[in-house]
Protein backbone atom coordinates (compact mmCIF):
# COMPACT_ATOMS: atom_id res chain seq x y z
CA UNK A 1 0.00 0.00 0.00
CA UNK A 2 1.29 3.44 -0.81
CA UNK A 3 2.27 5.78 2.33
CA UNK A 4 1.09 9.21 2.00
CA UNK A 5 3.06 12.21 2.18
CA UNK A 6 1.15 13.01 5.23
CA UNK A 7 1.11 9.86 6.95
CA UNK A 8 4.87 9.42 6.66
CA UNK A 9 5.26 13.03 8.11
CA UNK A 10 3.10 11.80 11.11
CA UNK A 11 5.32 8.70 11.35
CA UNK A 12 8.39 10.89 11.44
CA UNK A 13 7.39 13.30 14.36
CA UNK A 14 6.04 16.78 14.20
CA UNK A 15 8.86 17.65 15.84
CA UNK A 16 11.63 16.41 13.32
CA UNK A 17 9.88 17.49 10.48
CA UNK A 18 10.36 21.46 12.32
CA UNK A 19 14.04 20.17 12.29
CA UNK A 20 14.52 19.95 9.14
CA UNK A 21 13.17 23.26 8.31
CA UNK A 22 15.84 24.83 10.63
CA UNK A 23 17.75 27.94 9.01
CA UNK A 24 21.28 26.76 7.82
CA UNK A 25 22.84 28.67 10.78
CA UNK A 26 21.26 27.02 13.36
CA UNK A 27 21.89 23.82 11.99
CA UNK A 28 25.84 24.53 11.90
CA UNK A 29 25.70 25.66 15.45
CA UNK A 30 24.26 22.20 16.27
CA UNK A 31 26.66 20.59 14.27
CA UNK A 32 30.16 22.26 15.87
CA UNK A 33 27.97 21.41 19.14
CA UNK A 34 27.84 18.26 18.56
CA UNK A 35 31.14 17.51 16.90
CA UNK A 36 32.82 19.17 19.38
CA UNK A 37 30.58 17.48 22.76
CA UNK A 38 31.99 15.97 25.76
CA UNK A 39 29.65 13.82 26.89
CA UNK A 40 29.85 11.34 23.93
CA UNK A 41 31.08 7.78 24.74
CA UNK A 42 32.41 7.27 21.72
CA UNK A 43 31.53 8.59 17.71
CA UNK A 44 30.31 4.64 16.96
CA UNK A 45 27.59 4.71 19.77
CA UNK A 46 26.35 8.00 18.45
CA UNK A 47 25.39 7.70 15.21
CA UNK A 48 24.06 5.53 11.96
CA UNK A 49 27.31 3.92 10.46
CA UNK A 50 30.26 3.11 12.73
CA UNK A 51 33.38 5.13 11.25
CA UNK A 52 35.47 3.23 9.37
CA UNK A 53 38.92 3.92 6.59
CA UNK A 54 37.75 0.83 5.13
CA UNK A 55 34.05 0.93 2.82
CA UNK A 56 34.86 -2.60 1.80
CA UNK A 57 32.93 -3.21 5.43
CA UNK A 58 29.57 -1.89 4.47
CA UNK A 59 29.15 -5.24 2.49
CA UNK A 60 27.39 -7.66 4.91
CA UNK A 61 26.72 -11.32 4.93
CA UNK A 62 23.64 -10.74 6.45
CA UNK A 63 20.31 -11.10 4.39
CA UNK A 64 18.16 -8.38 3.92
CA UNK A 65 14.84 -10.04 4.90
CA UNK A 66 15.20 -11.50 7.75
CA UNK A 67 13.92 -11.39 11.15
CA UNK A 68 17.67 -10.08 12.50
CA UNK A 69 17.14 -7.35 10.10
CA UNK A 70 14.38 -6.29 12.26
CA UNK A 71 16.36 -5.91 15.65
CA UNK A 72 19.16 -4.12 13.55
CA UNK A 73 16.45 -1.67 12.14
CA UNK A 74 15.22 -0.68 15.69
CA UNK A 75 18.53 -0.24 17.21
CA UNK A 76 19.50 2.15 14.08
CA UNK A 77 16.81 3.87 14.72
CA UNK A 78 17.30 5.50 17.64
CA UNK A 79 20.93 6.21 15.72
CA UNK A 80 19.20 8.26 13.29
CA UNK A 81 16.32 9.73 16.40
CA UNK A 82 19.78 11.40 18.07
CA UNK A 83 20.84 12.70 14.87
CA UNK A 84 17.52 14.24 13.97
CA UNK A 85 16.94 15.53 17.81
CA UNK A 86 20.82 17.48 17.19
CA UNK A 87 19.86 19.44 14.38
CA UNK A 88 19.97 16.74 11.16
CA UNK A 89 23.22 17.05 9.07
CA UNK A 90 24.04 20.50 6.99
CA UNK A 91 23.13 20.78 3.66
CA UNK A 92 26.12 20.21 1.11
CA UNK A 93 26.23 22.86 -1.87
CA UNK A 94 25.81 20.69 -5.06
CA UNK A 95 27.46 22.56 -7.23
CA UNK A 96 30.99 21.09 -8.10
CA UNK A 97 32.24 17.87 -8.73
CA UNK A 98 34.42 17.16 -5.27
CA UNK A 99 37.37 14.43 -5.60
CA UNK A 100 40.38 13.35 -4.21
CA UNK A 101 43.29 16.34 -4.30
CA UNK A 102 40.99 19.21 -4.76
CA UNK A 103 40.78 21.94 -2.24
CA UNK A 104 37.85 23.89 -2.35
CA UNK A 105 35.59 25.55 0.91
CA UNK A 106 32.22 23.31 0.06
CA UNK A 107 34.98 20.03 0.95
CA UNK A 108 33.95 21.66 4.65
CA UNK A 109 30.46 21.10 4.14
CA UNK A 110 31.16 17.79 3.24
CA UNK A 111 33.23 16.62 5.88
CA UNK A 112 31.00 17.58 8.36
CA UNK A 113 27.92 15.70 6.66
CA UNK A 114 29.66 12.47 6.31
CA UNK A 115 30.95 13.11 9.58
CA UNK A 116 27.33 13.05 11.08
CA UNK A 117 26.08 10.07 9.42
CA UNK A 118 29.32 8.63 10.86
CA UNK A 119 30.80 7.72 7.43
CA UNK A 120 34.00 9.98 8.39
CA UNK A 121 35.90 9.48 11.42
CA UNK A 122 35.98 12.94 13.59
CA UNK A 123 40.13 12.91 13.52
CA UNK A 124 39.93 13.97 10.25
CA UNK A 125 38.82 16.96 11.06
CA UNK A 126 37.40 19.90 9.27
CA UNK A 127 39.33 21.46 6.48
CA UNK A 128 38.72 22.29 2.79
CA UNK A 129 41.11 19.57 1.31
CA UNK A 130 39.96 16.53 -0.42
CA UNK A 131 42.54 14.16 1.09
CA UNK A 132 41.98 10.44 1.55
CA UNK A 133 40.07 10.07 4.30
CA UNK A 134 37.28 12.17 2.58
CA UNK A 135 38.06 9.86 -0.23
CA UNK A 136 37.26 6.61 2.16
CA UNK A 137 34.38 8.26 3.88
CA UNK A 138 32.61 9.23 0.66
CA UNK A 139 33.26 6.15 -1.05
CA UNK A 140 31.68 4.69 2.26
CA UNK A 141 28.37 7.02 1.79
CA UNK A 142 28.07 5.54 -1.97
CA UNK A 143 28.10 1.95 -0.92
CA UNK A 144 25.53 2.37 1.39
CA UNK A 145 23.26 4.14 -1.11
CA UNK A 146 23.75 1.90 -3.83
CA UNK A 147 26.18 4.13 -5.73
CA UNK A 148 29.34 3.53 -7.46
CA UNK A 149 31.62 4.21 -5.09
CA UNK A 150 33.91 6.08 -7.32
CA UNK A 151 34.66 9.32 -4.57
CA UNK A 152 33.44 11.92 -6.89
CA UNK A 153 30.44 13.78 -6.07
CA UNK A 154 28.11 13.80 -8.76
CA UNK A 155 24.60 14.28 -8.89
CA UNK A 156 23.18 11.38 -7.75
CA UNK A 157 25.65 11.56 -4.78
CA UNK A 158 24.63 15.16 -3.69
CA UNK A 159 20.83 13.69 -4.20
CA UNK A 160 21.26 11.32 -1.82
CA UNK A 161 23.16 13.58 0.39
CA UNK A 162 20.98 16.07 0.85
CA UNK A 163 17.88 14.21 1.48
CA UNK A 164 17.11 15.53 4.93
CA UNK A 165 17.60 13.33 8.00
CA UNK A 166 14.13 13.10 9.05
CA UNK A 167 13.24 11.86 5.90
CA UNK A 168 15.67 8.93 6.20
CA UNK A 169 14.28 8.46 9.70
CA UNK A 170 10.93 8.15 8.39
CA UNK A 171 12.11 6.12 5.50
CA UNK A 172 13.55 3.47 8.23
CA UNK A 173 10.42 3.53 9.85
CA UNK A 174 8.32 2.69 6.81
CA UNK A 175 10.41 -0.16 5.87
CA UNK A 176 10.70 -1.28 9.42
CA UNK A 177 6.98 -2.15 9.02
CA UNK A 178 7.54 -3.93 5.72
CA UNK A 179 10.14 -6.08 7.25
CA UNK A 180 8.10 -7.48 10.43
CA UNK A 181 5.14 -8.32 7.77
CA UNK A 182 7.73 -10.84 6.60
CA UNK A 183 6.76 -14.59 5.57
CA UNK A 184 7.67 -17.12 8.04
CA UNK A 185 9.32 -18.97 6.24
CA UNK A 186 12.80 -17.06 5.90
CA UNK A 187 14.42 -19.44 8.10
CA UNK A 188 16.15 -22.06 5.31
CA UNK A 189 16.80 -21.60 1.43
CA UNK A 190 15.22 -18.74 -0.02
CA UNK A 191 15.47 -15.94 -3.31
CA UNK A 192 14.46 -12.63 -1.99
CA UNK A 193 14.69 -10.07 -4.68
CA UNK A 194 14.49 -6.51 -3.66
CA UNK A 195 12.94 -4.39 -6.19
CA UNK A 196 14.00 -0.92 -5.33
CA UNK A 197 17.93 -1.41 -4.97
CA UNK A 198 17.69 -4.35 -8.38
CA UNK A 199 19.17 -6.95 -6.18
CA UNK A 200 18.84 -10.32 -5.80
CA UNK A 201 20.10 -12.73 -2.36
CA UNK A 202 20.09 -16.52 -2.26
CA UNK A 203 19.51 -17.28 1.48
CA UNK A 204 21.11 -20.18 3.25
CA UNK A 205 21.34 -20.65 6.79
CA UNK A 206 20.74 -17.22 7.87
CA UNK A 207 23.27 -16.40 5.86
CA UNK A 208 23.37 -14.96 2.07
CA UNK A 209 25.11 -17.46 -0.45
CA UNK A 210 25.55 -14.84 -3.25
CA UNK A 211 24.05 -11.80 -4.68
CA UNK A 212 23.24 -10.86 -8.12
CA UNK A 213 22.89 -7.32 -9.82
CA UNK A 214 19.33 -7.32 -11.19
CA UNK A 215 17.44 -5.51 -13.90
CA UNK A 216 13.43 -4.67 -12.57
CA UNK A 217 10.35 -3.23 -13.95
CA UNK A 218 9.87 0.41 -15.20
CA UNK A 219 7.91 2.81 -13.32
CA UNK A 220 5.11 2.22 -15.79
CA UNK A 221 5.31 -1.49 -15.94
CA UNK A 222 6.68 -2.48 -12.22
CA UNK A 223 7.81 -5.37 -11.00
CA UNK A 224 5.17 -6.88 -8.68
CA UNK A 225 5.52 -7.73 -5.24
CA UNK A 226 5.05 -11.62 -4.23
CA UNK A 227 5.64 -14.58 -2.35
CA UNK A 228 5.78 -17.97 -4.22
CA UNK A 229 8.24 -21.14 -5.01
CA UNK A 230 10.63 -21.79 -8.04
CA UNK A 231 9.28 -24.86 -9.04
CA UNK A 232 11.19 -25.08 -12.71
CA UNK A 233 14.62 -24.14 -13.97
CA UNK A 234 13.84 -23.75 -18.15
CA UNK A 235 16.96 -23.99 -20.03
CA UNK A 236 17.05 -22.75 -23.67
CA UNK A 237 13.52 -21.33 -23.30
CA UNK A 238 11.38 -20.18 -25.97
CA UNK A 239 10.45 -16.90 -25.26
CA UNK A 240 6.46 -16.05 -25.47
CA UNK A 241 6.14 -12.67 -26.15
CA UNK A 242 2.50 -11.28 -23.44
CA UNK A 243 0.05 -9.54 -24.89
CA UNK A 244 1.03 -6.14 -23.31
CA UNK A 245 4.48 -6.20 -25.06
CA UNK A 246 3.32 -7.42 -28.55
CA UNK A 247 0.89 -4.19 -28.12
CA UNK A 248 3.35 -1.69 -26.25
CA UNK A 249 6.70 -2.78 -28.25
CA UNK A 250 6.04 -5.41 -31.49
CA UNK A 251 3.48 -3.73 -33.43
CA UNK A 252 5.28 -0.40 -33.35
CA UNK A 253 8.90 -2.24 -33.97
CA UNK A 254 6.88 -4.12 -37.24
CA UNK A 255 5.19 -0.48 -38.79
CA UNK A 256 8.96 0.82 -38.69
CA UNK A 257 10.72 -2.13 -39.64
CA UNK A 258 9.10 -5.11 -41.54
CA UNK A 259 11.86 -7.46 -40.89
CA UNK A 260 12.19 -6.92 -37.17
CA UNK A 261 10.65 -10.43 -35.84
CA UNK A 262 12.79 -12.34 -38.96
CA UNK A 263 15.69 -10.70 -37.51
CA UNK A 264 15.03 -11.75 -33.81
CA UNK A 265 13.88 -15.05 -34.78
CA UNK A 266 10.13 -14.76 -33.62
CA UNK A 267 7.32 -16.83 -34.94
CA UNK A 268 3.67 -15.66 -35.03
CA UNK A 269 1.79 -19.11 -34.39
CA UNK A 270 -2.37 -19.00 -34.81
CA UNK A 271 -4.72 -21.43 -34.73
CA UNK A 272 -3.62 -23.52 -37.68
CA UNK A 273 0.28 -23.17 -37.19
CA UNK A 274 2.45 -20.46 -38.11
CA UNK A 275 1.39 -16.81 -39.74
CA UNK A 276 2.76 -15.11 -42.39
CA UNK A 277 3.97 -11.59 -40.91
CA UNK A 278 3.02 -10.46 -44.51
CA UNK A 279 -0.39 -11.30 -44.10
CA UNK A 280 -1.09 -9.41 -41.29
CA UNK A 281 -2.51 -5.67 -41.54
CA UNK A 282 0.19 -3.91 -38.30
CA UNK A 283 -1.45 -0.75 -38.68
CA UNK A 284 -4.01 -2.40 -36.30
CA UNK A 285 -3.35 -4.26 -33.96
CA UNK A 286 -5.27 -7.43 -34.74
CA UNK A 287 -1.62 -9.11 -34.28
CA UNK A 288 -1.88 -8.76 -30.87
CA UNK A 289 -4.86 -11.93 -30.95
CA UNK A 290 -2.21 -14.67 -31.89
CA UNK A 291 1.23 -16.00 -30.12
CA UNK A 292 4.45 -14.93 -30.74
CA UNK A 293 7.63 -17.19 -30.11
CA UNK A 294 11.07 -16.80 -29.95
CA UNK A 295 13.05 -19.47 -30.84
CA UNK A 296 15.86 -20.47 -28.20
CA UNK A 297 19.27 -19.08 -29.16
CA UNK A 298 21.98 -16.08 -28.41
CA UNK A 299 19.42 -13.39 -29.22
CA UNK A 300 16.14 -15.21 -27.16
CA UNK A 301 15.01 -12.56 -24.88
CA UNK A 302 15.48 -14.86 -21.96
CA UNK A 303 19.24 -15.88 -23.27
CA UNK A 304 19.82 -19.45 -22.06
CA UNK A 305 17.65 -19.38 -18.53
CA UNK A 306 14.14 -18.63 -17.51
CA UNK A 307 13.19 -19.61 -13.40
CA UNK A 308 9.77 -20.64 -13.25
CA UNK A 309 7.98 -19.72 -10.14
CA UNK A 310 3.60 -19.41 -9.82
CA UNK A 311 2.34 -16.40 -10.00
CA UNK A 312 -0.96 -14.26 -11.08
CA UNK A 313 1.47 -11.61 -12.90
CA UNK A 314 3.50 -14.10 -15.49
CA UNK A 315 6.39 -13.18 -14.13
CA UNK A 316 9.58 -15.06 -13.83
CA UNK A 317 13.51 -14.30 -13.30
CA UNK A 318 15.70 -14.97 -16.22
CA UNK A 319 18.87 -14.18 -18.54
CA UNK A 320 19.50 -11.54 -20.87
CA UNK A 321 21.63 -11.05 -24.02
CA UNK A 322 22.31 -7.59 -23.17
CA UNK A 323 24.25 -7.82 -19.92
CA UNK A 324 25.75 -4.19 -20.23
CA UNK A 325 21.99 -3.27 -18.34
CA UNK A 326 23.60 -4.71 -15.41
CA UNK A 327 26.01 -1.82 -15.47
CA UNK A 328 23.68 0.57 -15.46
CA UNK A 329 23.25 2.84 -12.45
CA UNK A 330 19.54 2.66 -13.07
CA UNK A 331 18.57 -0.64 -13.89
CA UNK A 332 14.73 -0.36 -14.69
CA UNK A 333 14.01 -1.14 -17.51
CA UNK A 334 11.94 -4.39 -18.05
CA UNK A 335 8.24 -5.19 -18.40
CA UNK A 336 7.82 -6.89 -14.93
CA UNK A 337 10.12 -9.37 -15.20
CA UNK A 338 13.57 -9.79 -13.21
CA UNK A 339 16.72 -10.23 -15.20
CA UNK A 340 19.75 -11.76 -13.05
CA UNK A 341 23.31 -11.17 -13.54
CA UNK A 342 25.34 -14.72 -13.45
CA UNK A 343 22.25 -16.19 -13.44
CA UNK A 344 24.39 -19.78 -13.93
CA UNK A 345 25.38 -19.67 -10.41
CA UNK A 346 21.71 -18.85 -9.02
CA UNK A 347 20.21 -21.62 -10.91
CA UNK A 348 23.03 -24.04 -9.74
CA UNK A 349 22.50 -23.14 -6.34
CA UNK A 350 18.28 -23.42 -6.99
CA UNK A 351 18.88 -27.36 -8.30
CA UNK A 352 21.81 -28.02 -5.52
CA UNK A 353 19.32 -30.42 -3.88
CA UNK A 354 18.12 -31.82 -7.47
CA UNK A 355 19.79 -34.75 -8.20
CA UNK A 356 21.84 -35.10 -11.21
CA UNK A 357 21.85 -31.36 -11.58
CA UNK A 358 25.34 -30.09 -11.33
CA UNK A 359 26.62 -27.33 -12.92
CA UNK A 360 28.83 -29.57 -15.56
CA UNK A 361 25.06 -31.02 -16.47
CA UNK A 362 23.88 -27.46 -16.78
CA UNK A 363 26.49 -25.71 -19.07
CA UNK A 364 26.44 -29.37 -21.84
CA UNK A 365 22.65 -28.56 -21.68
CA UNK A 366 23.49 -25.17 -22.79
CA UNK A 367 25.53 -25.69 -25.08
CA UNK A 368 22.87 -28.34 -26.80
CA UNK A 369 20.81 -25.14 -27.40
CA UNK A 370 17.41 -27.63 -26.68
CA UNK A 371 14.59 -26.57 -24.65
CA UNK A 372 14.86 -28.35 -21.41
CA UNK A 373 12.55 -28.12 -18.56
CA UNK A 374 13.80 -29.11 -15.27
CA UNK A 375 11.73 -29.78 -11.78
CA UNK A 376 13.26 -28.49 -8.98
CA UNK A 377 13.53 -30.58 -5.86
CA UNK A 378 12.20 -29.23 -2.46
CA UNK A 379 10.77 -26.19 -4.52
CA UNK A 380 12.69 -23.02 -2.95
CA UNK A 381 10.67 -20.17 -1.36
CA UNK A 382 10.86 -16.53 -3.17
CA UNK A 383 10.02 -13.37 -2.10
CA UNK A 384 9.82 -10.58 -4.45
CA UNK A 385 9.60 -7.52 -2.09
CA UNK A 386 10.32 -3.81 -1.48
CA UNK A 387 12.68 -2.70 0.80
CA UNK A 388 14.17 0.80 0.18
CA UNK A 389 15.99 0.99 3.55
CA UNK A 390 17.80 -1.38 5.73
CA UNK A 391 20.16 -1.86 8.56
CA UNK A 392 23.39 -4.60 9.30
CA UNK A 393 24.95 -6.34 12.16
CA UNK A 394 27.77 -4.04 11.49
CA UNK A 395 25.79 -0.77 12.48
CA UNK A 396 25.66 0.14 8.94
CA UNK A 397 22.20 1.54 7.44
CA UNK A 398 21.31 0.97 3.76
CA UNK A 399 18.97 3.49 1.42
CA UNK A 400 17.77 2.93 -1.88
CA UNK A 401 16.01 5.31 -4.26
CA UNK A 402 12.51 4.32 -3.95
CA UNK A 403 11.39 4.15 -7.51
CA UNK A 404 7.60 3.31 -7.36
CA UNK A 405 7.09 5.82 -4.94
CA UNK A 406 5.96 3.56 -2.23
CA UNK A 407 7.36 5.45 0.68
CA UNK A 408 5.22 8.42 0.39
CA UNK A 409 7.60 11.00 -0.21
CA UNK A 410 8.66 12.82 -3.43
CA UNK A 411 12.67 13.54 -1.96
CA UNK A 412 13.33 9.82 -1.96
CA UNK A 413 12.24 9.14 -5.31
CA UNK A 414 15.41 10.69 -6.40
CA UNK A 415 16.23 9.02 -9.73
CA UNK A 416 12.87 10.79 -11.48
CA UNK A 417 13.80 14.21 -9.95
């Protein structure tokens, strides 16, 4: 269900949403307060990511949905409650494209916002040089919003910068609620595929097995969220085209270019076998009544993998020929379906507990280039959710942009801004 603006306000506190419309001065005075208090035990017990030179440590075993996620949540929270109760962090001027070696007065600014959220250690003090621990610290920040963590402040960066802290409290809070709505079954092997940050965790043991960069729905066609079991590893699939893309994307593709399902290898298949493309009028869109097919090969829409898991949407998790989307800093672009990046080692981990199934047996069925359909023993759970912000065991909290606008508030959507 979609938050209002309003109700995540309400969620956030009356009083921390008058925070964050403090002037600018007040807000530094609350910063040098608190950088420069007395009464802190220590920087790590103060605030939402423990400092740390090294941002290889933001990357955490720990699965996303689970119920230890929940406990790590609440005890960030109250992180993020001190920081919010002390004035927020300052504004950073988003301007100029900071990096390592430049010296510049907004590097100030900087400092003491990453030193706030705790991503920069408060030895480094505040100065206007870009040196290497502003390098660390802001490479740091990046990894935890899902951001190449190339230590160059860029727009995206200064986006998710400057997205006050209330908002992120809130933002916790909202996906807080998410998280203890969990299924119970989280507890053994499970695919949880998180929609807003296009990743994907195989769950073992508490414990995640490996990740994969995935490619989600657009805003206009999203990914839905679900709970089923993968039932059925497809290899070589043929690739049947739904209605809504042979209306949205084939008909248009065949008025500009007659040859375009020749070239991909798609069949039209009606009632009495295949269609002649030239028979058919595409300046309506009668097409859209009869099937289309791909035919298994390099170019198939689903490459050499579809996952097969029950569902009202038709959905399913598969491979792609164009694996430069997984590169992309945005990656969502499909039609409701999930595309997974070494999508080999998911489905060998899927049919670990299928016998005969190893991943030798997998790549010579590949390479056959046959349609095979494969049952999967002990069908494994998946969850295809929405969880835009999260906490670790290491102390380290996790935002995503949300992209279907699910969390109420137009600041976090930051990608359509």
């Amino acid at each position: 269900m979609k938050t209002s603006r309003r109700n995540f306000l309400a969620g956030v506190g009356v009083g921390a949403a008058a925070t964050a419309l403090a002037a600018p001065a007040k807000a530094q005075s609350v910063i040098d307060e608190i950088l420069s208090s007395h009464s802190r035990a220590g920087w790590d017990n103060q605030f939402d990511a423990r400092s740390t030179a090294q941002p290889g440590r933001v990357v955490s075993t720990s699965p996303v949905f689970s119920p230890q996620t929940v406990s790590y949540i609440e005890q960030t929270l109250q992180h993020y409650s001190n920081v919010v109760a002390n004035g927020g962090w300052p504004m950073v001027p988003a301007q100029k494209s900071l990096k390592l070696g430049v010296v510049d007065p907004d590097v100030q600014a900087l400092r003491r916002r990453l030193m706030v959220s705790g991503d920069l250690p408060e030895s480094a003090g505040i100065s206007s040089a870009f040196d290497s621990y502003v390098d660390a610290a802001l490479k740091r920040f990046q990894q935890r919003h899902g951001l190449p963590a190339d230590g160059a402040t860029g727009r995206f960066t200064y986006a998710a910068m400057n997205v006050p802290a209330n908002i992120r409290l809130g933002q916790l809070q909202t996906n807080l609620e998410r998280l203890r709505a969990m299924p119970a079954d989280v507890h053994g092997r499970f695919v949880m595929v998180n929609i807003p940050a296009a990743e994907i965790e195989a769950v073992e043991g508490g414990r995640v097995a490996s990740r994969h960069v995935a490619v989600v729905g657009k805003i206009d066609r999203q990914t839905p969220i679900l709970n089923s079991r993968i039932h059925e590893i497809n290899i070589n699939p043929y690739w049947n085209a739904p209605e809504s893309i042979v209306r949205r994307d084939i008909i248009p593709l065949m008025r500009k270019n007659p040859n375009y399902l020749r070239d991909n290898n798609i069949r039209i298949l009606g009632p009495n076998g295949e269609v002649d493309p030239l028979t058919i009028d595409w300046n309506t869109e009668e097409a859209a009544k009869l099937r289309f097919r791909q035919d298994p090969g390099r170019i198939n829409a689903m490459a050499t993998m579809k996952i097969n898991f029950h569902n009202s949407h038709a959905v399913y998790l598969h491979d792609t020929p164009q694996q430069s989307m997984f590169n992309d800093l945005e990656r969502f672009h499909s039609s409701g379906c999930v595309r997974v990046q070494n999508v080999r080692d998911l489905v060998t981990w899927i049919l670990k507990e299928t016998s005969g199934w190893e991943r030798r047996r997998i790549e010579q069925t590949i390479q056959a280039e046959s349609d095979v359909k494969v049952p999967v023993t002990n069908p494994v759970p998946i969850h295809m959710t929405y969880i835009s912000a999260w906490a670790t065991d290491q102390g380290v909290a996790h935002f995503r942009d949300d992209i279907y606008g699910m969390d109420g508030v137009e600041a976090l959507q930051i990608s359509t801004l």
